[in-house]
Protein backbone atom coordinates (compact mmCIF):
# COMPACT_ATOMS: atom_id res chain seq x y z
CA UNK A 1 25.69 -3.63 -59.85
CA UNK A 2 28.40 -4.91 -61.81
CA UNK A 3 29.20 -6.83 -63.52
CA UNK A 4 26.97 -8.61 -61.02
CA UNK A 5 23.79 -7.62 -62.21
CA UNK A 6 20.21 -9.48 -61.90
CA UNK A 7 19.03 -12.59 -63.17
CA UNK A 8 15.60 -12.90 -64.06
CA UNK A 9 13.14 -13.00 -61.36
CA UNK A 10 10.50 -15.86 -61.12
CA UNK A 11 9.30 -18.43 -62.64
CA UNK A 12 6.86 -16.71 -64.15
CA UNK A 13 8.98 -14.03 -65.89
CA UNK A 14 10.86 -16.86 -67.18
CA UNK A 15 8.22 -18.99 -69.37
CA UNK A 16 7.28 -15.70 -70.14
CA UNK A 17 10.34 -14.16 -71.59
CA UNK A 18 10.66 -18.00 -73.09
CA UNK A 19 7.78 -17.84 -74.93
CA UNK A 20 8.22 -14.39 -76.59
CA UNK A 21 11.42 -15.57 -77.72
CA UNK A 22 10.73 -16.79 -80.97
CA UNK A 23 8.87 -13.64 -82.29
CA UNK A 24 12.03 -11.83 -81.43
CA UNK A 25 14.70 -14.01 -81.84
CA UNK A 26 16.18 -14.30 -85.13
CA UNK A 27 15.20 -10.63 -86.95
CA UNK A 28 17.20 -7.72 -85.07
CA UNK A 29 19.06 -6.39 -87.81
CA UNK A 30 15.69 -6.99 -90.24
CA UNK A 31 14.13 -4.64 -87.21
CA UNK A 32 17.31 -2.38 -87.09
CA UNK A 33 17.00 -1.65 -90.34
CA UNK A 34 13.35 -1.06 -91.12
CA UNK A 35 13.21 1.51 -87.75
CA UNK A 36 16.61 2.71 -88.45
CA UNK A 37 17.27 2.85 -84.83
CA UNK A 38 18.94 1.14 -81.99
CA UNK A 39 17.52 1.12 -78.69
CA UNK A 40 19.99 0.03 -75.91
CA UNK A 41 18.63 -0.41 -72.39
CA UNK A 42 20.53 0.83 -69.45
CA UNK A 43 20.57 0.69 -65.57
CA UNK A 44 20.78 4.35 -64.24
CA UNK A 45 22.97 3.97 -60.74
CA UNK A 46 25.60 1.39 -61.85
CA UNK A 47 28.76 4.20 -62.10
CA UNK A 48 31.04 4.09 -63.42
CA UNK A 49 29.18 1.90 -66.37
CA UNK A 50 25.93 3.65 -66.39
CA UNK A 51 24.49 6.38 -64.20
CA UNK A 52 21.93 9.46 -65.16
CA UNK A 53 18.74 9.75 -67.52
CA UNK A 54 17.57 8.49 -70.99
CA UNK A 55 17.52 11.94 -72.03
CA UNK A 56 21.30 12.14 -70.73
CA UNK A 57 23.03 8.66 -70.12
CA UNK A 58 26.28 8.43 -68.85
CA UNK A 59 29.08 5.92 -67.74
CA UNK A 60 31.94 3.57 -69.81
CA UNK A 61 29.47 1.20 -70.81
CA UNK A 62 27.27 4.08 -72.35
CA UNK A 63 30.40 5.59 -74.32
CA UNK A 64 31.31 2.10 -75.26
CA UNK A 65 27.92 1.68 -76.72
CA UNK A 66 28.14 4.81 -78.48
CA UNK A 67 31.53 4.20 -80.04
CA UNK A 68 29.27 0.46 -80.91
CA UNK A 69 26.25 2.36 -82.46
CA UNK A 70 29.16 4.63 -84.87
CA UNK A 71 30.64 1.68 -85.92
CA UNK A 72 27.59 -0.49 -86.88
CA UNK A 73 26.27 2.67 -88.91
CA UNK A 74 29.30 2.52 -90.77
CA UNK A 75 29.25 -1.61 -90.88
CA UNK A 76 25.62 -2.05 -91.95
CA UNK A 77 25.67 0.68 -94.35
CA UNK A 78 22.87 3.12 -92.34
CA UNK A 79 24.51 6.54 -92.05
CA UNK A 80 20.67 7.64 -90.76
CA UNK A 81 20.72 5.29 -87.96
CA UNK A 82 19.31 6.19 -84.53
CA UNK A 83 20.62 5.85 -81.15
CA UNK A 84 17.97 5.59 -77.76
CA UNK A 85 18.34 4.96 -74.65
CA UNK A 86 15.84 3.10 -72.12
CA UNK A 87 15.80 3.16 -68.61
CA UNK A 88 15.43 -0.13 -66.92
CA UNK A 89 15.15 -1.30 -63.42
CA UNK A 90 17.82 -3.73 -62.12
CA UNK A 91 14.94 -6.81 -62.82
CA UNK A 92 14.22 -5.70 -66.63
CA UNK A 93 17.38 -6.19 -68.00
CA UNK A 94 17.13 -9.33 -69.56
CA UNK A 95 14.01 -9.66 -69.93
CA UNK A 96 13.87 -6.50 -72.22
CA UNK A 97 16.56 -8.27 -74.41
CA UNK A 98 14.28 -11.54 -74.76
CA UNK A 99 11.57 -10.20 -75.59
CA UNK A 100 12.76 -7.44 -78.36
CA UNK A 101 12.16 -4.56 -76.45
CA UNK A 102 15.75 -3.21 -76.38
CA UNK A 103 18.49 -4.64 -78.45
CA UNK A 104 21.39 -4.91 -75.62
CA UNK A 105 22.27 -3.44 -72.05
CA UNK A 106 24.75 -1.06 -72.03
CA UNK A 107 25.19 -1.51 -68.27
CA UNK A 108 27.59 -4.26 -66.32
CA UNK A 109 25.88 -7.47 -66.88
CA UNK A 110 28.07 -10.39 -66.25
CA UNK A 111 28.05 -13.79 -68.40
CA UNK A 112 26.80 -16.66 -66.48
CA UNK A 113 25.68 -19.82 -67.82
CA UNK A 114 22.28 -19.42 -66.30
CA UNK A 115 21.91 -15.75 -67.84
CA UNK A 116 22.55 -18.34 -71.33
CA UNK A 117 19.01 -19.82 -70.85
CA UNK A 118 17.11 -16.72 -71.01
CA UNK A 119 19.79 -14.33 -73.52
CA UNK A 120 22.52 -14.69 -75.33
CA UNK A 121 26.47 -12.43 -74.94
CA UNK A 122 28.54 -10.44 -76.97
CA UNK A 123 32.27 -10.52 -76.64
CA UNK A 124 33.30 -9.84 -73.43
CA UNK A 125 34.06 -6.15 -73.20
CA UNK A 126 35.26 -6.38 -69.66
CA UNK A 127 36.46 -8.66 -66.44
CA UNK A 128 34.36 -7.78 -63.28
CA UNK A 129 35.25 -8.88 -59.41
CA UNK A 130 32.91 -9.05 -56.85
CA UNK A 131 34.13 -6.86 -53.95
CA UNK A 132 32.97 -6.04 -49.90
CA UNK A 133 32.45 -3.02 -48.24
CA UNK A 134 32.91 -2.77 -44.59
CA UNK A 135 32.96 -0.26 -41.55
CA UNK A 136 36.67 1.30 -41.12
CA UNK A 137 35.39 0.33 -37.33
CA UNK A 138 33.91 -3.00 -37.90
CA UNK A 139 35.43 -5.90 -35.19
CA UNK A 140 39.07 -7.55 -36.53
CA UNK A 141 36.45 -11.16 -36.35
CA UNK A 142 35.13 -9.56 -39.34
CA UNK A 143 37.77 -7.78 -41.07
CA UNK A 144 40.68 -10.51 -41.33
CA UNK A 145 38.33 -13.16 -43.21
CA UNK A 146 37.56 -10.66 -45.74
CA UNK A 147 40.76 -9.19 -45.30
CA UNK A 148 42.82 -12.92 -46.43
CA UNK A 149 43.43 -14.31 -49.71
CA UNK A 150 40.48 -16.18 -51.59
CA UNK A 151 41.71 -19.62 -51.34
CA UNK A 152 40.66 -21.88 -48.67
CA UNK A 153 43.64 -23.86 -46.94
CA UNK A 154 42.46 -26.87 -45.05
CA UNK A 155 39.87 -27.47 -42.10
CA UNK A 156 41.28 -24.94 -39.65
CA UNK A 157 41.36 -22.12 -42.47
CA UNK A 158 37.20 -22.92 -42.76
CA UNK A 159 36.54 -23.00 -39.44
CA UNK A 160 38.39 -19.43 -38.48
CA UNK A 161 36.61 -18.06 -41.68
CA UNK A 162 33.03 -19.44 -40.20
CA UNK A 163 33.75 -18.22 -36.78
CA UNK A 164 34.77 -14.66 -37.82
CA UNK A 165 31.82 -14.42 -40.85
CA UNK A 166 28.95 -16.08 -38.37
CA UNK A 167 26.13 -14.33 -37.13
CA UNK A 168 26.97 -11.12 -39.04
CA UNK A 169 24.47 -9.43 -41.77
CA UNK A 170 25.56 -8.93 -45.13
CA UNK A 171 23.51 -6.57 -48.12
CA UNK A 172 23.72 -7.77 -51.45
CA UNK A 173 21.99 -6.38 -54.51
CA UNK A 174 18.45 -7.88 -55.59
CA UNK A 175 18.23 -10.72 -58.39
CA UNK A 176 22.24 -10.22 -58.93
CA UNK A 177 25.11 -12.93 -59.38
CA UNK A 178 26.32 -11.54 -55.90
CA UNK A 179 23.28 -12.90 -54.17
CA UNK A 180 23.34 -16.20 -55.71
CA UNK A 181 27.19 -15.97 -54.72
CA UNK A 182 26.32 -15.27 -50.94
CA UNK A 183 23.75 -17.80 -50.57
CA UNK A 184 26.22 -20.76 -51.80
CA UNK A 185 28.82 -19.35 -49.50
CA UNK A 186 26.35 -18.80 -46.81
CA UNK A 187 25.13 -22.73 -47.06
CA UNK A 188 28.59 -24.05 -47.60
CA UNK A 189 30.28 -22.67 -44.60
CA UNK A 190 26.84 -23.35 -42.26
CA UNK A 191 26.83 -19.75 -41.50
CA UNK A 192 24.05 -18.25 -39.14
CA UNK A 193 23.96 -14.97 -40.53
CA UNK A 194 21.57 -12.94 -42.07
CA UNK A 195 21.24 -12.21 -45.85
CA UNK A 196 19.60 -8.65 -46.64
CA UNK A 197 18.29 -7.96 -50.21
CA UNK A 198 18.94 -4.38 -51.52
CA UNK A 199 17.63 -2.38 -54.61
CA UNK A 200 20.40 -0.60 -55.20
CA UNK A 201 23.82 -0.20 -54.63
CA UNK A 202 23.32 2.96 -53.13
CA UNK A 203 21.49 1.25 -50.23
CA UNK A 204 23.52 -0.87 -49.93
CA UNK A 205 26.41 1.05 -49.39
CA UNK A 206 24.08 3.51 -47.15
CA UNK A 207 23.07 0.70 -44.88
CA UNK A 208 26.75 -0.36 -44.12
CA UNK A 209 27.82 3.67 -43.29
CA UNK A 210 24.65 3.36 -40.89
CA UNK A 211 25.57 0.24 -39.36
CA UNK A 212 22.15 -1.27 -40.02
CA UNK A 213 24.59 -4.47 -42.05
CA UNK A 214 27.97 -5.46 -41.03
CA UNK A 215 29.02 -5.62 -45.21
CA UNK A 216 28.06 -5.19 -48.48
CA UNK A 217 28.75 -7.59 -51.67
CA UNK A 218 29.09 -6.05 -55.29
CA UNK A 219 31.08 -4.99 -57.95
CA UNK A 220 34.20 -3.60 -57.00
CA UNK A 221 34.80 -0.89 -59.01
CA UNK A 222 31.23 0.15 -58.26
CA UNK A 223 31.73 0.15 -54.88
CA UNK A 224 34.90 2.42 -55.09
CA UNK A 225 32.72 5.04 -57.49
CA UNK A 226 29.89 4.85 -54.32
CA UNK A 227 32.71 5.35 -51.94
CA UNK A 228 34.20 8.53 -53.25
CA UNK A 229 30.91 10.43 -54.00
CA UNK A 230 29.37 9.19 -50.57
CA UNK A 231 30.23 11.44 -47.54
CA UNK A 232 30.55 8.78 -45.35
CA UNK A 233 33.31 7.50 -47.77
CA UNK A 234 36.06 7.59 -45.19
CA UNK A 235 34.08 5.82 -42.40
CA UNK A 236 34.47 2.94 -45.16
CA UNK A 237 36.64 0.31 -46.16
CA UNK A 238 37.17 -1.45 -49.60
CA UNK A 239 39.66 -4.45 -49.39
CA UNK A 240 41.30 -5.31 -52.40
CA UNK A 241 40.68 -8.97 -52.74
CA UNK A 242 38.03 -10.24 -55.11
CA UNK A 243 35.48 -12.98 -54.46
CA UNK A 244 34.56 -13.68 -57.65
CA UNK A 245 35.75 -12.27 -61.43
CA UNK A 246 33.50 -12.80 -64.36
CA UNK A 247 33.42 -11.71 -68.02
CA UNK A 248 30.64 -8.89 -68.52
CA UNK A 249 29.61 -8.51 -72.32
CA UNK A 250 26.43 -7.15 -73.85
CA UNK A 251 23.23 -9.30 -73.76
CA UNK A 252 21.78 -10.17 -76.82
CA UNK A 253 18.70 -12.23 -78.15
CA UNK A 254 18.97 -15.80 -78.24
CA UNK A 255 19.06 -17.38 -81.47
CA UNK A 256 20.45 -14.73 -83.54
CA UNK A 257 23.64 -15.46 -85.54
CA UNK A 258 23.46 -12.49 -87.80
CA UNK A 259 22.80 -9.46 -85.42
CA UNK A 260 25.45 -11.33 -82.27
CA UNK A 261 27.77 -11.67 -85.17
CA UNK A 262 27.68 -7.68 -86.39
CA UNK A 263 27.98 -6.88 -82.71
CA UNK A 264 30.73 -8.87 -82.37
CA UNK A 265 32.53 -7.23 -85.32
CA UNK A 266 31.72 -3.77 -84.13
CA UNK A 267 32.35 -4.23 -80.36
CA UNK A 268 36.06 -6.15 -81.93
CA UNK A 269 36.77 -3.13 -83.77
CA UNK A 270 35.93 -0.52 -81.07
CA UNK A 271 38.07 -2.01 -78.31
CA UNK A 272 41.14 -1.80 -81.11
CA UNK A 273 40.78 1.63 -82.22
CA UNK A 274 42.33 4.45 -80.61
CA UNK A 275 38.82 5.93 -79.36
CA UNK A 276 38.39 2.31 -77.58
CA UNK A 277 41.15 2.38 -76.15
CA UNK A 278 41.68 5.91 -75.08
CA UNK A 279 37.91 5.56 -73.26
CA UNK A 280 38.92 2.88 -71.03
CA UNK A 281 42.01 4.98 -69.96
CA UNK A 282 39.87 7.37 -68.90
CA UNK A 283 37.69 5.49 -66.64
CA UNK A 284 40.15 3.26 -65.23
CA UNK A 285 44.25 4.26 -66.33
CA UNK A 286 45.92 2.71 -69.30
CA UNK A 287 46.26 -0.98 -68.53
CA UNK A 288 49.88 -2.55 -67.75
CA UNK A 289 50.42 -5.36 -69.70
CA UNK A 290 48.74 -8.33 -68.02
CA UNK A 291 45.93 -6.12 -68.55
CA UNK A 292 46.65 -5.27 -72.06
CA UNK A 293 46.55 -9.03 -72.86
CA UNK A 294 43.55 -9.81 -71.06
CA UNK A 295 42.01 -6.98 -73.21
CA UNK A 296 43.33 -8.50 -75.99
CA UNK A 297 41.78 -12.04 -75.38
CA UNK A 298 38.09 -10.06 -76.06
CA UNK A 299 38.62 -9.13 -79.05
CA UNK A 300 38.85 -10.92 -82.47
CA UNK A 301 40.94 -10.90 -85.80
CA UNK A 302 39.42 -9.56 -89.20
């Protein structure tokens, strides 16, 4: 779900979540302080970042948000405060953050510029890449588009890419960046191929094991998590190119200097402590140093 995670659904939703936005907008840490307690939303079935129950969350976006909620108790002076967690579908996300009803996501949501009109971001916490699954069988046609490098090369490059990618069917998740990805592709290469809509990664990834799509589009990493718990996981292939990379970060009301900028502070200092640090080693190696740096680049100075 990555880092490619819905965008809001309908117009209706929109001048909705619009509308509520003043009410909400500018007095988070005024309503973080009179509850003393944060409530962070999460999507259960994004793993690594998020997986199980409200009652028992789980993932490297949960412990990052933990590590988040220690450190703002200690910033903002509230040893008492609170920690909940919210189950959301894949369509609530930012919604929820509009209107008030949870103060961030701790799931993969990417920063887009269109997510910007309905929320606003943290720091980036972490760089996503949008990634294919395929059939360890599926025809070579298929394979050696998704198979090549990422940058087109001239007239004869597109027209091998829309031979091998037409009149295949790809699965992409629901209201996510990787739809909205696939669709521009889909209309810039004049490709006859069908574009399924999935609720889940899980699906997704179940629908290419059963043959019923010839790929799947989402996060990477997620994909690799899906991979090695599924026990078709061998029948499947994960290429290591990247279609798209994005920043993902924690949503956050629009409008609200004070509560993005104690966020900001607290997310800074987490990523530089040794807890920070040691938790993303554990979900995904220590970084080498190109990594180290881009790590780096999220944070900020005292």
């Amino acid at each position: 779900m990555i880092a490619f995670q819905p965008l809001l659904r309908g117009a209706t939703a929109l001048l909705l979540a619009a509308a509520l936005l003043p009410a909400f907008a500018a007095d988070t840490l005024q309503r973080v302080r009179a509850s003393q307690t944060l409530t962070f939303g999460f999507v259960p079935g994004d793993a690594p970042f998020s997986a199980g129950t409200a009652e028992q969350p789980a993932g490297y976006a949960i412990e990052l948000c933990n590590l988040l909620a220690a450190q703002l108790r200690q910033d903002l002076a509230l040893p008492g405060l609170k920690l909940r967690y919210q189950a959301l579908e894949v369509g609530e996300m930012l919604p929820a953050v509009a209107s008030g009803k949870v103060d961030t996501v701790c799931s993969a949501v990417g920063d887009t510029l269109t997510r910007r009109e309905q929320v606003s971001f943290s720091l980036p916490y972490f760089a996503a890449g949008l990634g294919v699954v395929v059939r360890r069988d599926a025809p070579a046609s298929l394979l050696a588009p998704l198979l090549e490098g990422t940058q087109e090369r001239g007239p004869v490059w597109r027209a091998t890419l829309r031979q091998g990618l037409n009149r295949h069917s790809f699965a992409v998740l629901k209201d996510s960046v990787s739809l909205d990805w696939a669709r521009a592709r889909i209309r810039a290469l004049g490709l006859q191929s069908e574009l399924r809509e999935v609720q889940s990664n899980a699906e997704g990834l179940a629908m290419v094991a059963q043959g019923q799509v010839d790929a799947f589009f989402a996060d990477r990493l997620v994909l690799l998590n899906y991979q090695a718990e599924s026990a078709h996981g061998r029948e499947l292939v994960i290429p290591e190119k990247l279609f798209e990379v994005l920043p993902v970060a924690l949503p956050l009301a629009r409008g609200d200097a004070d509560w993005q900028l104690a966020v900001d502070r607290a997310l800074s200092r987490v990523q530089r402590s040794e807890a920070g640090q040691a938790l993303y080693a554990r979900h995904f190696g220590k970084p080498g140093e190109p990594g180290q740096q881009v790590l780096q680049l999220f944070q900020r100075p005292e």
